[in-house]
N, C-alpha and C. Protein backbone atom coordinates (compact mmCIF):
# COMPACT_ATOMS: atom_id res chain seq x y z
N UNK A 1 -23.78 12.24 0.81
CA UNK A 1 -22.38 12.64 0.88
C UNK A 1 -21.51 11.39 0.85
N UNK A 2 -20.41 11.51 0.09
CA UNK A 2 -19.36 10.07 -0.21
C UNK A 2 -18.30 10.43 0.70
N UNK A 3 -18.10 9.75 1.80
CA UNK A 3 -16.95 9.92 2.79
C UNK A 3 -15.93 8.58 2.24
N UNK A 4 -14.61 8.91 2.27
CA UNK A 4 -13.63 8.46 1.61
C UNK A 4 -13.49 7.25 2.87
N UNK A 5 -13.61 6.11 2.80
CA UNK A 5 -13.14 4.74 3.67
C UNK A 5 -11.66 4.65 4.14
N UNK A 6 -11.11 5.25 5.12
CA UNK A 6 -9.53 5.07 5.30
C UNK A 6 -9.53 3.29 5.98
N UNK A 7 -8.19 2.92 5.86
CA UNK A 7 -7.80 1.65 7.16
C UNK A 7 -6.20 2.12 6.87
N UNK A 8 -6.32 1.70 7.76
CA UNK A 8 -4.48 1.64 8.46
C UNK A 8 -3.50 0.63 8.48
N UNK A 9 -2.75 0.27 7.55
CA UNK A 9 -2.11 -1.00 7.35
C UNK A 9 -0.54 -0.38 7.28
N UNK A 10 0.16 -1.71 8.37
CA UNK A 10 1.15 -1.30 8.39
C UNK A 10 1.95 -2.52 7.26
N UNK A 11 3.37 -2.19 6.09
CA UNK A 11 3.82 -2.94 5.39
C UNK A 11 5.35 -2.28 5.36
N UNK A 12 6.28 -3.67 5.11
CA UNK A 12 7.36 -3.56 5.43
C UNK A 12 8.52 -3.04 3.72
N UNK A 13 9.02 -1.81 4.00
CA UNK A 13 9.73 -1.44 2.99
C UNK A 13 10.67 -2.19 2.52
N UNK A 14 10.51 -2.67 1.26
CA UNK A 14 11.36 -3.57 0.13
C UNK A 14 12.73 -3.25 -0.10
N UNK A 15 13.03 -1.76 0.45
CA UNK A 15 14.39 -1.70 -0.14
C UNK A 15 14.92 -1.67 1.68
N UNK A 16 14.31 -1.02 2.60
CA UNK A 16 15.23 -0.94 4.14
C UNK A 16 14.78 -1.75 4.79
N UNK A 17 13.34 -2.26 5.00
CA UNK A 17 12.77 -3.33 5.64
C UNK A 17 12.16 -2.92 6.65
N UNK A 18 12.24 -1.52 7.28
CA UNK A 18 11.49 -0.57 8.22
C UNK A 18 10.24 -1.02 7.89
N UNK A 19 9.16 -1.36 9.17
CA UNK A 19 7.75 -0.99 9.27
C UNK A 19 7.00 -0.14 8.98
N UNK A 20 6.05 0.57 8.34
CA UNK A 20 5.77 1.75 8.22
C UNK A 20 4.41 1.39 8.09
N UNK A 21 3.49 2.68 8.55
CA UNK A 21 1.89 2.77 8.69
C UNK A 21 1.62 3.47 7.45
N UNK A 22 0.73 3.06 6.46
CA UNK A 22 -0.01 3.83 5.94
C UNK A 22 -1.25 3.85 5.74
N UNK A 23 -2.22 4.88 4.97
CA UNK A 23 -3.55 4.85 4.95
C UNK A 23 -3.85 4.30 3.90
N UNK A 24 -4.95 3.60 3.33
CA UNK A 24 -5.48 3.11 2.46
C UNK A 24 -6.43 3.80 1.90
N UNK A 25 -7.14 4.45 1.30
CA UNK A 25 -8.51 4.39 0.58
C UNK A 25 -8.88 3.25 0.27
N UNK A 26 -10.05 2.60 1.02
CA UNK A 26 -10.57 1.51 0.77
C UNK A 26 -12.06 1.39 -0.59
N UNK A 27 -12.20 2.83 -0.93
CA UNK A 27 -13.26 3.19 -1.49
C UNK A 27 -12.81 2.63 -3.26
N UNK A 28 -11.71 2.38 -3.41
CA UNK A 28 -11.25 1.73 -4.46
C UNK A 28 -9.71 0.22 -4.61
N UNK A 29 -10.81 -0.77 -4.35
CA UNK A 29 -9.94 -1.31 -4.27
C UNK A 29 -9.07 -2.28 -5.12
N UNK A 30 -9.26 -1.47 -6.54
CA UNK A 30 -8.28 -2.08 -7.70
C UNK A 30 -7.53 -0.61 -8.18
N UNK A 31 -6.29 0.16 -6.54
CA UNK A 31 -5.75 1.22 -6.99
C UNK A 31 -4.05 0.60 -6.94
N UNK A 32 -3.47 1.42 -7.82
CA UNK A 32 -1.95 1.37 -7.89
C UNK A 32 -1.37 2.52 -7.85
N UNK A 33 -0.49 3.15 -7.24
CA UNK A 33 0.43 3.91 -7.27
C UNK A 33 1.59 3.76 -6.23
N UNK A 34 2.42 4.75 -6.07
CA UNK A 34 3.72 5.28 -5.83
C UNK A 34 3.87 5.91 -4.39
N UNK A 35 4.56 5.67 -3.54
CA UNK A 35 4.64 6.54 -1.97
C UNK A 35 5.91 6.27 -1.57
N UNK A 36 6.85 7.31 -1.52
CA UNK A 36 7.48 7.39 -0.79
C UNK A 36 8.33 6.52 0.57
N UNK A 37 8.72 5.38 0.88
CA UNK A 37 9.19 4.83 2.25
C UNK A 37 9.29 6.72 3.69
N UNK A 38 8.45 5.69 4.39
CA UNK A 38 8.50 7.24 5.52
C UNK A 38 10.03 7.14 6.35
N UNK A 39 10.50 6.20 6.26
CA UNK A 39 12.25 6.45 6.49
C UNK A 39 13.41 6.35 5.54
N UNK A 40 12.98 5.68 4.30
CA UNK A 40 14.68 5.84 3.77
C UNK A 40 14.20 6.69 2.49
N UNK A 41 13.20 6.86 2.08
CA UNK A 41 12.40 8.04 1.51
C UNK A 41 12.32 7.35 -0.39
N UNK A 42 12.85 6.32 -0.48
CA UNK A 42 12.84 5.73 -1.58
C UNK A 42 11.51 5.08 -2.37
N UNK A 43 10.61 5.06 -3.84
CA UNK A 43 9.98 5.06 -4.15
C UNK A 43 9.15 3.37 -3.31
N UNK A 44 8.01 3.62 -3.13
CA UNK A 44 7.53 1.81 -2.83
C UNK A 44 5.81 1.86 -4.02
N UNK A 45 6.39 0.93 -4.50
CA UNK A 45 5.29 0.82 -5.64
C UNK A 45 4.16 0.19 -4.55
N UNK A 46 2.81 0.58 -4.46
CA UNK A 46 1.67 -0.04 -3.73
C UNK A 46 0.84 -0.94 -4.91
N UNK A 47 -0.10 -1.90 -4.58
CA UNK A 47 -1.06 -2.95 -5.41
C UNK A 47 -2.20 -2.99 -4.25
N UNK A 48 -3.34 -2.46 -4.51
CA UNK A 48 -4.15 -2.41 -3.12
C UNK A 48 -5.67 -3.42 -4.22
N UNK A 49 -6.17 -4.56 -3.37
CA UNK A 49 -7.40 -5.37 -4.03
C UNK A 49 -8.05 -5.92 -2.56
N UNK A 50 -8.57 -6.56 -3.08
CA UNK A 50 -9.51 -7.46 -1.73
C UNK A 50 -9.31 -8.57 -2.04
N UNK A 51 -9.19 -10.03 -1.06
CA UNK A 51 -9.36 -11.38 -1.68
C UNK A 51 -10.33 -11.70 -1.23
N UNK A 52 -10.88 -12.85 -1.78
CA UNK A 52 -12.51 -13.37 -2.14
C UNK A 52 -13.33 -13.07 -0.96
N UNK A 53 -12.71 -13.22 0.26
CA UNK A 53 -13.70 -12.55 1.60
C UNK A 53 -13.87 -11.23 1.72
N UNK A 54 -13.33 -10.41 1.04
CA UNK A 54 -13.55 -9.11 0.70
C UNK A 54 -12.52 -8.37 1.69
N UNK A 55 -11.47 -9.62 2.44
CA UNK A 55 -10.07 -8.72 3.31
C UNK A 55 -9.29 -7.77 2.16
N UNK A 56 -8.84 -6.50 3.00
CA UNK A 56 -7.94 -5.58 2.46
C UNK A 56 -6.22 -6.46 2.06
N UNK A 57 -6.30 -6.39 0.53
CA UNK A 57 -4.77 -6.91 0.17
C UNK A 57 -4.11 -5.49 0.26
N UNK A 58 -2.84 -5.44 0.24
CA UNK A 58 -2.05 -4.49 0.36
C UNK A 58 -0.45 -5.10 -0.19
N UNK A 59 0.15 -4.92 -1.50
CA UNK A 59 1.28 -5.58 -1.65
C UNK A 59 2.20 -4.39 -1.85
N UNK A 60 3.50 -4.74 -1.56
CA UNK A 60 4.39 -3.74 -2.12
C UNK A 60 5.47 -4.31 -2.64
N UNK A 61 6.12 -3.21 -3.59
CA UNK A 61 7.49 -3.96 -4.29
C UNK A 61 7.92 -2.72 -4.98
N UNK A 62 9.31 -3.08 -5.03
CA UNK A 62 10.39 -1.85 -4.99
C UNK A 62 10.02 -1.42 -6.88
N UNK A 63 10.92 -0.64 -7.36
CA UNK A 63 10.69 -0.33 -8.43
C UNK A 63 11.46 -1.23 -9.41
N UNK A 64 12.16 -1.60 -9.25
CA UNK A 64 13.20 -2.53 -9.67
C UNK A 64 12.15 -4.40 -9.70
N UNK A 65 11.15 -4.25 -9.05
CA UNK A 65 10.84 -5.37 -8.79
C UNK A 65 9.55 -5.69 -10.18
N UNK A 66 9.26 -6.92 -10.95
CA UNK A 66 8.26 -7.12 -11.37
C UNK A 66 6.70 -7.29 -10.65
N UNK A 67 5.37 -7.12 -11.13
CA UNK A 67 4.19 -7.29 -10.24
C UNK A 67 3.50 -7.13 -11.02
């Protein structure tokens, strides 16, 4: 059975700057998409990889932003 790897990383919204928790799927870690800010509700582009020690990266940047 394939159980999905969560972690919990908290990252700071690009457009309000609020803290916010989210979950990761760690089971893929060259994913990109789109979520919501959980307070000003505005798009936050995610970039989720590992660096060479195999730590969880987690980047974010607004839509407006290059990456």
């Amino acid at each position: 059975m394939n159980i999905n790897q969560l972690s919990e990383k908290t990252v700071g919204c690009p457009y309000c700057g609020e803290l916010i928790n989210v979950l990761i799927d760690t089971s893929d870690l060259q994913q990109q998409y789109i979520e919501d800010c959980q307070v000003c509700c505005k798009p936050i582009n995610f970039i989720i990889s590992a660096s060479l020690e195999g730590e969880l990266i987690v980047s974010v940047f607004s839509e407006d932003e290059a990456f």
